[in-house]
C-alpha atoms as a PDB file:
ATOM      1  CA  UNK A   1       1.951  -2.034  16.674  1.00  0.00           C
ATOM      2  CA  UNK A   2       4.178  -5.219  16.647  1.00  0.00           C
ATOM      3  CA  UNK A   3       7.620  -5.584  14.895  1.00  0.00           C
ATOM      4  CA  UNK A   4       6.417  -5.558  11.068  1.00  0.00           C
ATOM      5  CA  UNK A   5       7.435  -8.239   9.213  1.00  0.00           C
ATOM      6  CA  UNK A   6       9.474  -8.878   6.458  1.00  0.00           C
ATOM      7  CA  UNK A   7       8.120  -7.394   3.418  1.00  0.00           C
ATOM      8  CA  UNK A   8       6.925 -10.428   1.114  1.00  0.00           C
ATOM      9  CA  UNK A   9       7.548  -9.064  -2.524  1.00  0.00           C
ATOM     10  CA  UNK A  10      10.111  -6.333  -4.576  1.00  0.00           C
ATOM     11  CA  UNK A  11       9.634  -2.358  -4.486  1.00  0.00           C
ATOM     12  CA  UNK A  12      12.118  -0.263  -5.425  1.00  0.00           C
ATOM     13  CA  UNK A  13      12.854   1.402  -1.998  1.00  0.00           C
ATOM     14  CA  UNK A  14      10.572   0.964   1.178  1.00  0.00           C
ATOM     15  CA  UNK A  15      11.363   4.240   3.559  1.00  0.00           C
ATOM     16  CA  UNK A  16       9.879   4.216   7.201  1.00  0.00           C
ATOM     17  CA  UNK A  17       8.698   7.686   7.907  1.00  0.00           C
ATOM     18  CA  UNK A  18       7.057   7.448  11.186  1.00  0.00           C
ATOM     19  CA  UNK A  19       6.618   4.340  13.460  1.00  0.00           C
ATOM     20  CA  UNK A  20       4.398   4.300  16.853  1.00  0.00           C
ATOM     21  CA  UNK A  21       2.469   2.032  18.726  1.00  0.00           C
ATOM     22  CA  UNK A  22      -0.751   1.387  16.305  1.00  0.00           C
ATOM     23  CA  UNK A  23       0.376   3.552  13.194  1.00  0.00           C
ATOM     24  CA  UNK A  24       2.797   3.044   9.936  1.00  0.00           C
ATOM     25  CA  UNK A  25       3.848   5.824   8.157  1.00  0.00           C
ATOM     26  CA  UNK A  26       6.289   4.361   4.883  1.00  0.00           C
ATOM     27  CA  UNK A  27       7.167   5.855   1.582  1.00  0.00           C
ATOM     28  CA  UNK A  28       7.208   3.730  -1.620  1.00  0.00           C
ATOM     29  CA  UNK A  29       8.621   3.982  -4.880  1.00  0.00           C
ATOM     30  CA  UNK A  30       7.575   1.693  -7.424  1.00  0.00           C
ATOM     31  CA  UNK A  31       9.772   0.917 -10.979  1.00  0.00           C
ATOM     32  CA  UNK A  32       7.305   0.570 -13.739  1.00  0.00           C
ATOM     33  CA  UNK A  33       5.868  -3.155 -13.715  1.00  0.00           C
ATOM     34  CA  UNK A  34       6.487  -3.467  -9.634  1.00  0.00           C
ATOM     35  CA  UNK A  35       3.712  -4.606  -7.611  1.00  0.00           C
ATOM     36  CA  UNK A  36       2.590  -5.375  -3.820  1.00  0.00           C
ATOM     37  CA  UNK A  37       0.622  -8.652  -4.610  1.00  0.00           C
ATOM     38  CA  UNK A  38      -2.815  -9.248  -3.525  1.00  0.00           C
ATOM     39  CA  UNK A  39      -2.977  -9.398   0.383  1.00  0.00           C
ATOM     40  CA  UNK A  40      -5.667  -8.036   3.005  1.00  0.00           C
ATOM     41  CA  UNK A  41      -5.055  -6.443   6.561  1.00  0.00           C
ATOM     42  CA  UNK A  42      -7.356  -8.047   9.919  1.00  0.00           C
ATOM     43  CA  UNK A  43      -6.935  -4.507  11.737  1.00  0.00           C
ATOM     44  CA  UNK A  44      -4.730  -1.624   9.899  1.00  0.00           C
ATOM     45  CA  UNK A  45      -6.251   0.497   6.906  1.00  0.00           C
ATOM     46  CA  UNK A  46      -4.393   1.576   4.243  1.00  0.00           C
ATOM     47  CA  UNK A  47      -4.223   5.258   3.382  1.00  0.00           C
ATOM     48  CA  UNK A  48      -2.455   5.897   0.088  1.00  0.00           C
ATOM     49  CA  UNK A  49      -1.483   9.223  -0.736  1.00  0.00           C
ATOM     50  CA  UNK A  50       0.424   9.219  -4.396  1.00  0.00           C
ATOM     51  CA  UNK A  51       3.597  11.824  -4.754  1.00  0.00           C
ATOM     52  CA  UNK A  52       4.522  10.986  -8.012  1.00  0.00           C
ATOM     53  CA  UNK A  53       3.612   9.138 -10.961  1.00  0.00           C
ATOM     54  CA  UNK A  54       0.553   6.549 -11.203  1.00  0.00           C
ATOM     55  CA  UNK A  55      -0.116   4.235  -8.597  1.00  0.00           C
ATOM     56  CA  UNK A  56      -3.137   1.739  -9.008  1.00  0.00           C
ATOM     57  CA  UNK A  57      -4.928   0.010  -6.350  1.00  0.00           C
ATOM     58  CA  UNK A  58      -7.688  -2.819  -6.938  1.00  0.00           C
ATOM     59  CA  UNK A  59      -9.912  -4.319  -4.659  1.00  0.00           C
ATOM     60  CA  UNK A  60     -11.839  -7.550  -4.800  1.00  0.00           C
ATOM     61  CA  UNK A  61     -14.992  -6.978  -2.986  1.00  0.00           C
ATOM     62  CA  UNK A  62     -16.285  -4.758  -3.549  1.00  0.00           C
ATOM     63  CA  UNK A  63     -14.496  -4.938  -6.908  1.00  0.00           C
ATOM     64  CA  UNK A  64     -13.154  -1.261  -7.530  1.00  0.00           C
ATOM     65  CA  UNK A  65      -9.981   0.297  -9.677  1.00  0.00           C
ATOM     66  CA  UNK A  66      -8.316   3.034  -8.403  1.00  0.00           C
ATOM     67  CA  UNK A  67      -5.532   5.082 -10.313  1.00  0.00           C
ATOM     68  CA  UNK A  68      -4.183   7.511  -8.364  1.00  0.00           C
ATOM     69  CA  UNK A  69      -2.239  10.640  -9.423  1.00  0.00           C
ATOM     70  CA  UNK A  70      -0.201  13.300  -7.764  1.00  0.00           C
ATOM     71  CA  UNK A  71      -2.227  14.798  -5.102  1.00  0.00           C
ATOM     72  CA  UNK A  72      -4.854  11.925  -4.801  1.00  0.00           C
ATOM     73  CA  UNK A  73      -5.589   9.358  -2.159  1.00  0.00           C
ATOM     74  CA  UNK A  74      -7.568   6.294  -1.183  1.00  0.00           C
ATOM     75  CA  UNK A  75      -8.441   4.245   1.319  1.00  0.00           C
ATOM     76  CA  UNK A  76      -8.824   0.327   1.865  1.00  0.00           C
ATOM     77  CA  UNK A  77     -10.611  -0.963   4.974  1.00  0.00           C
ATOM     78  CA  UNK A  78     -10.053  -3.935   6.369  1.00  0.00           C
ATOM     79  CA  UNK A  79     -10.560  -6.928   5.328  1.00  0.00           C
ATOM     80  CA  UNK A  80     -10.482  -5.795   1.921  1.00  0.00           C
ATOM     81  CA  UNK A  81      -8.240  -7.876  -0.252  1.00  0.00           C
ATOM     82  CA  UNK A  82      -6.440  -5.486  -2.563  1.00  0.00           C
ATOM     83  CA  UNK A  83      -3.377  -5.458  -4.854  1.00  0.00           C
ATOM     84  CA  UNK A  84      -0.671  -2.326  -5.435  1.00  0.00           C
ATOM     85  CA  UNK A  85       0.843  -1.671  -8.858  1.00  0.00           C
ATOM     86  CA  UNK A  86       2.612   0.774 -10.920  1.00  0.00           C
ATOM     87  CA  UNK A  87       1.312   0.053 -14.424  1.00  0.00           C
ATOM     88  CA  UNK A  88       3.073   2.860 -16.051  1.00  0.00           C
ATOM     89  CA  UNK A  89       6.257   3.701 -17.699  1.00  0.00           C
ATOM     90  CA  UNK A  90       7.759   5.690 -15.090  1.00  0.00           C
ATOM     91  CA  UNK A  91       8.293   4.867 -11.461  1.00  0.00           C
ATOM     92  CA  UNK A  92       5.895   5.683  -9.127  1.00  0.00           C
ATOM     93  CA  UNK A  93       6.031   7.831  -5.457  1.00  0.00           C
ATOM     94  CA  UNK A  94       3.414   7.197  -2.699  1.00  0.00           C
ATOM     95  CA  UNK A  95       3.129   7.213   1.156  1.00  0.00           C
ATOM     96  CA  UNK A  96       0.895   4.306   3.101  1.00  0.00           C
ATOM     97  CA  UNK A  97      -0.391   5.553   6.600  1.00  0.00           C
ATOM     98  CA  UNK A  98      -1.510   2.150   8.126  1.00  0.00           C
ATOM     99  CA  UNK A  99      -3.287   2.731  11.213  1.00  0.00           C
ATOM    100  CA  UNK A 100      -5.059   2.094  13.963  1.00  0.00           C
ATOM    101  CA  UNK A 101      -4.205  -1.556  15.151  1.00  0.00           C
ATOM    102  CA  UNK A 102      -1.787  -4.297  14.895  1.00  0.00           C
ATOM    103  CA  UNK A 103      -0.284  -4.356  11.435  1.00  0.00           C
ATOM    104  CA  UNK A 104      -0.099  -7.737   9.627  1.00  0.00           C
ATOM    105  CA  UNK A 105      -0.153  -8.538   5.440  1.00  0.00           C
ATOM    106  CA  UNK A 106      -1.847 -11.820   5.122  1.00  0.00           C
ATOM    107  CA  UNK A 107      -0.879 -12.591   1.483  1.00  0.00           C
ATOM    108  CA  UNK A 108      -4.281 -13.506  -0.863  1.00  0.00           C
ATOM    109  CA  UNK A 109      -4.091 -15.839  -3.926  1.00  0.00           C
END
């Protein structure tokens, strides 16, 4: 896995847990209203695995809501274009296990 880039929107604290050469292990929190805007991945998938509070993912197509509480996961394939909030009132906890391939975040509209 390349350098990552710089992260192109606000979260509360970004923690890298584990780095190697075609995996991303980071830990999120997310204050209530903070959200990773709508983006896709060419390689990488996204495993989401919420530790605290409720973390929502959407995808476009196919068109799916996920709300995730502690103890729950999901997945996004690439290319799926999906977006990363925390709707709730409280901040949200999760970890995102990106793996296998070359990471990039190629930003959707």
């Amino acid at each position: 896995m390349s350098e990552v880039q710089p992260q192109p929107y606000q979260a509360k604290k970004i923690s890298v847990i584990a780095r190697g050469a075609d995996v991303l292990v980071r830990e999120y929190v997310l204050d209530p209203g903070e959200f990773i805007p709508w983006h896709h991945h060419t390689q990488v998938t996204d495993h989401y695995y919420s530790l605290e509070g409720m973390l929502l993912i959407e995808t476009r197509i196919p068109a799916a809501r996920h709300e995730l509480n502690p103890g729950e996961s999901a997945t996004v394939t690439p290319p799926t274009a999906h977006h990363v909030s925390n709707p709730s009132g409280n901040q949200c906890r999760f970890l995102l296990i990106q793996g296998v391939g070359k990471y990039d975040f190629v930003k959707e509209e």
